[in-house]
Protein backbone atom coordinates (compact mmCIF):
# COMPACT_ATOMS: atom_id res chain seq x y z
CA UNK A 1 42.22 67.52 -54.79
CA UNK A 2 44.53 67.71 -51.38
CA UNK A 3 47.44 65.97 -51.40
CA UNK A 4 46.72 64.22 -48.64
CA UNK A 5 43.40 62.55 -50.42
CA UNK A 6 45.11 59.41 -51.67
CA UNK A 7 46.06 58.47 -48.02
CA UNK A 8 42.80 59.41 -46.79
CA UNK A 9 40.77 57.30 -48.96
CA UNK A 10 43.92 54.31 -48.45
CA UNK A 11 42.66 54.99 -44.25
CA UNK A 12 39.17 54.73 -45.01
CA UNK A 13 39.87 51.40 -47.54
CA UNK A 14 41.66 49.50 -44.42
CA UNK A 15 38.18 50.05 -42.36
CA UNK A 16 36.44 48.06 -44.58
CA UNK A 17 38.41 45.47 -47.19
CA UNK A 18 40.09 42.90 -44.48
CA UNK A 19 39.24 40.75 -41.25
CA UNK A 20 36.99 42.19 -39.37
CA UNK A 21 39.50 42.56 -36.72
CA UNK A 22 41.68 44.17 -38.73
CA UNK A 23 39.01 47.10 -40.12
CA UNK A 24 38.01 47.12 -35.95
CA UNK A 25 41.95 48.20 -35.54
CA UNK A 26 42.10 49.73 -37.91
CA UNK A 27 39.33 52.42 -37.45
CA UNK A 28 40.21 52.93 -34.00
CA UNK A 29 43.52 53.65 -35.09
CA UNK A 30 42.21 56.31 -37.50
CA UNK A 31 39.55 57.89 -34.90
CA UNK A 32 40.53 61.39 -33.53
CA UNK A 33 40.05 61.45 -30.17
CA UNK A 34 37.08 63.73 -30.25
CA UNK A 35 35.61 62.04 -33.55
CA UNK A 36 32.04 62.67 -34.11
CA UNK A 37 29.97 59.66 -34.88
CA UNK A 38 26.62 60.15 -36.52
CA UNK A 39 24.23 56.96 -36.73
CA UNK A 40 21.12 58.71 -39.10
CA UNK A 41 17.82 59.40 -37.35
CA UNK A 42 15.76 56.27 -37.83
CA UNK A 43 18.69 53.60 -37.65
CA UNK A 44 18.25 51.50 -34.49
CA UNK A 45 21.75 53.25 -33.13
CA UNK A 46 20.89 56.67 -34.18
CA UNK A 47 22.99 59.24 -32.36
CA UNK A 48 26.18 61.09 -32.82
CA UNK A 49 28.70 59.64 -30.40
CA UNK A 50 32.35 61.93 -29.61
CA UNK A 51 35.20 59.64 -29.10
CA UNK A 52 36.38 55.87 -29.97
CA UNK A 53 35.11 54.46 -26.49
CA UNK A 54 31.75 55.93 -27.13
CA UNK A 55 31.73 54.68 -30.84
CA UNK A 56 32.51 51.22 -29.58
CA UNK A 57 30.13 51.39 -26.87
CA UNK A 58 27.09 52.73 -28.71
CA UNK A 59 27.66 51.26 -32.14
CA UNK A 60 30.32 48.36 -32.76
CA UNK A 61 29.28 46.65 -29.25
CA UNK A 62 25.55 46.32 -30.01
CA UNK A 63 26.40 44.89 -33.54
CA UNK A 64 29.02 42.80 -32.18
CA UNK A 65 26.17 40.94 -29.67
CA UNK A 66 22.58 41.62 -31.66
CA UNK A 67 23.49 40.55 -34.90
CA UNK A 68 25.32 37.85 -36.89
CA UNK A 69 26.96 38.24 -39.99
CA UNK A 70 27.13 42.01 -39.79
CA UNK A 71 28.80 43.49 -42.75
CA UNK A 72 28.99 46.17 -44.77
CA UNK A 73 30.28 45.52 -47.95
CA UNK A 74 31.30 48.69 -50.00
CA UNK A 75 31.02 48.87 -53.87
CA UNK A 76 32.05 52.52 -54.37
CA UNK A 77 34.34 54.86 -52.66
CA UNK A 78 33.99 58.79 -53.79
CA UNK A 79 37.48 60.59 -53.04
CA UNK A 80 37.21 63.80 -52.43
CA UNK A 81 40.42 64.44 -50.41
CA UNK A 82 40.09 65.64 -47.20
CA UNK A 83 35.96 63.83 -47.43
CA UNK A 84 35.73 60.02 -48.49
CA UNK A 85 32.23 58.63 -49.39
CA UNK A 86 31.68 55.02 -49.12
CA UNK A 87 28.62 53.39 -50.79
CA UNK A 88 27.64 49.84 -50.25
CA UNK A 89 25.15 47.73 -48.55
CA UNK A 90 24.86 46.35 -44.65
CA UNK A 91 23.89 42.46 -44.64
CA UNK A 92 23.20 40.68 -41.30
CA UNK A 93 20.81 38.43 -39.45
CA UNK A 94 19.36 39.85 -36.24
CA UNK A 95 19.53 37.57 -33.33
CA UNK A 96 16.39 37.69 -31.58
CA UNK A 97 14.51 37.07 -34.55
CA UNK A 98 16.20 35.34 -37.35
CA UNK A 99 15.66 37.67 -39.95
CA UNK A 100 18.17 38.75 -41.98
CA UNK A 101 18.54 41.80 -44.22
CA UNK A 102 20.36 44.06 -47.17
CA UNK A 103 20.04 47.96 -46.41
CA UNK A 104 21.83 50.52 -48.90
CA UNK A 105 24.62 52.78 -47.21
CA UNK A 106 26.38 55.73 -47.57
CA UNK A 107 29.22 56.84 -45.43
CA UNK A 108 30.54 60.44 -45.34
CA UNK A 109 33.67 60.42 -43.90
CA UNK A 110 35.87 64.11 -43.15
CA UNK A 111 39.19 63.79 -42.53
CA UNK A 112 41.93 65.67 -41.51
CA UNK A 113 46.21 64.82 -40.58
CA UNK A 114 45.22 61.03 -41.40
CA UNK A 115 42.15 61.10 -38.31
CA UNK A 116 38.69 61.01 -38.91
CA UNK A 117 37.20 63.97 -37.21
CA UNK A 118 33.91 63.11 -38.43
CA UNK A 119 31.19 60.52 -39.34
CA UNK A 120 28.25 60.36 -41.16
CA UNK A 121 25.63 57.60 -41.96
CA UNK A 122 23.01 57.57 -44.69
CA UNK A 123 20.97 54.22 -44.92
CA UNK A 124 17.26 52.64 -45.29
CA UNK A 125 16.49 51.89 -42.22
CA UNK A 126 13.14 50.37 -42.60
CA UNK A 127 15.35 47.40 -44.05
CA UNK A 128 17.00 46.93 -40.88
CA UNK A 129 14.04 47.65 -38.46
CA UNK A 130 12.43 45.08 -41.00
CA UNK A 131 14.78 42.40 -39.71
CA UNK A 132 14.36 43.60 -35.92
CA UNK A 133 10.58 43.15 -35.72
CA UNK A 134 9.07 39.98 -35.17
């Protein structure tokens, strides 16, 4: 285990466990400036995205103004110093039609200096495009 893995997994923590506005801070703080952002294939976002203004474009945006209640609520983090797993599960009600949902999550996360240089989702879709359909 680095040395460095008890701060990275702290980083990673302060994304998720307060205000929403203070994990949105807070990961932009943590982004590297060329951080690559990978939504998986199937997820309504799917894409990898390089850099915090394309992240917020591409990702936080659209879940900001499609969905209420968006969430994802973590019940495990795997430390594995310089990589930080976070499992959990998303929760929100799509606008347009109402429906709401609860998808299973994993998040890889690679960091290095106290930046993430790299993200990567795992989820069930279907649970989400579920909620989307009408």
């Amino acid at each position: 285990m680095s040395l460095t893995s008890p701060r990275n997994l702290d980083i990673i923590r302060a994304t998720y466990e307060g205000t929403s506005a203070d994990n949105g801070r807070n990961l932009l703080a943590a982004l590297a400036d060329d951080a690559q952002w990978t939504e998986a294939a199937g997820f309504p976002y799917a894409g990898t995205y390089i850099g915090p203004a394309a992240i917020v474009k591409n990702v936080f945006e659209r879940l900001a103004t499609e969905w209420d209640g968006y969430r994802a609520d973590v019940h495990h983090y795997h430390d594995a110093g310089d990589t930080v797993v976070a499992e959990g599960f998303y929760h929100g009600t799509y606008r347009a039609t109402g429906k709401s949902f609860t998808a299973s999550f994993a998040h890889i996360y690679t960091l290095r200096d106290g930046k993430i240089l790299k993200f990567v989702q795992i989820v069930d879709s279907a649970k989400v495009i579920e909620a989307m359909q009408a």
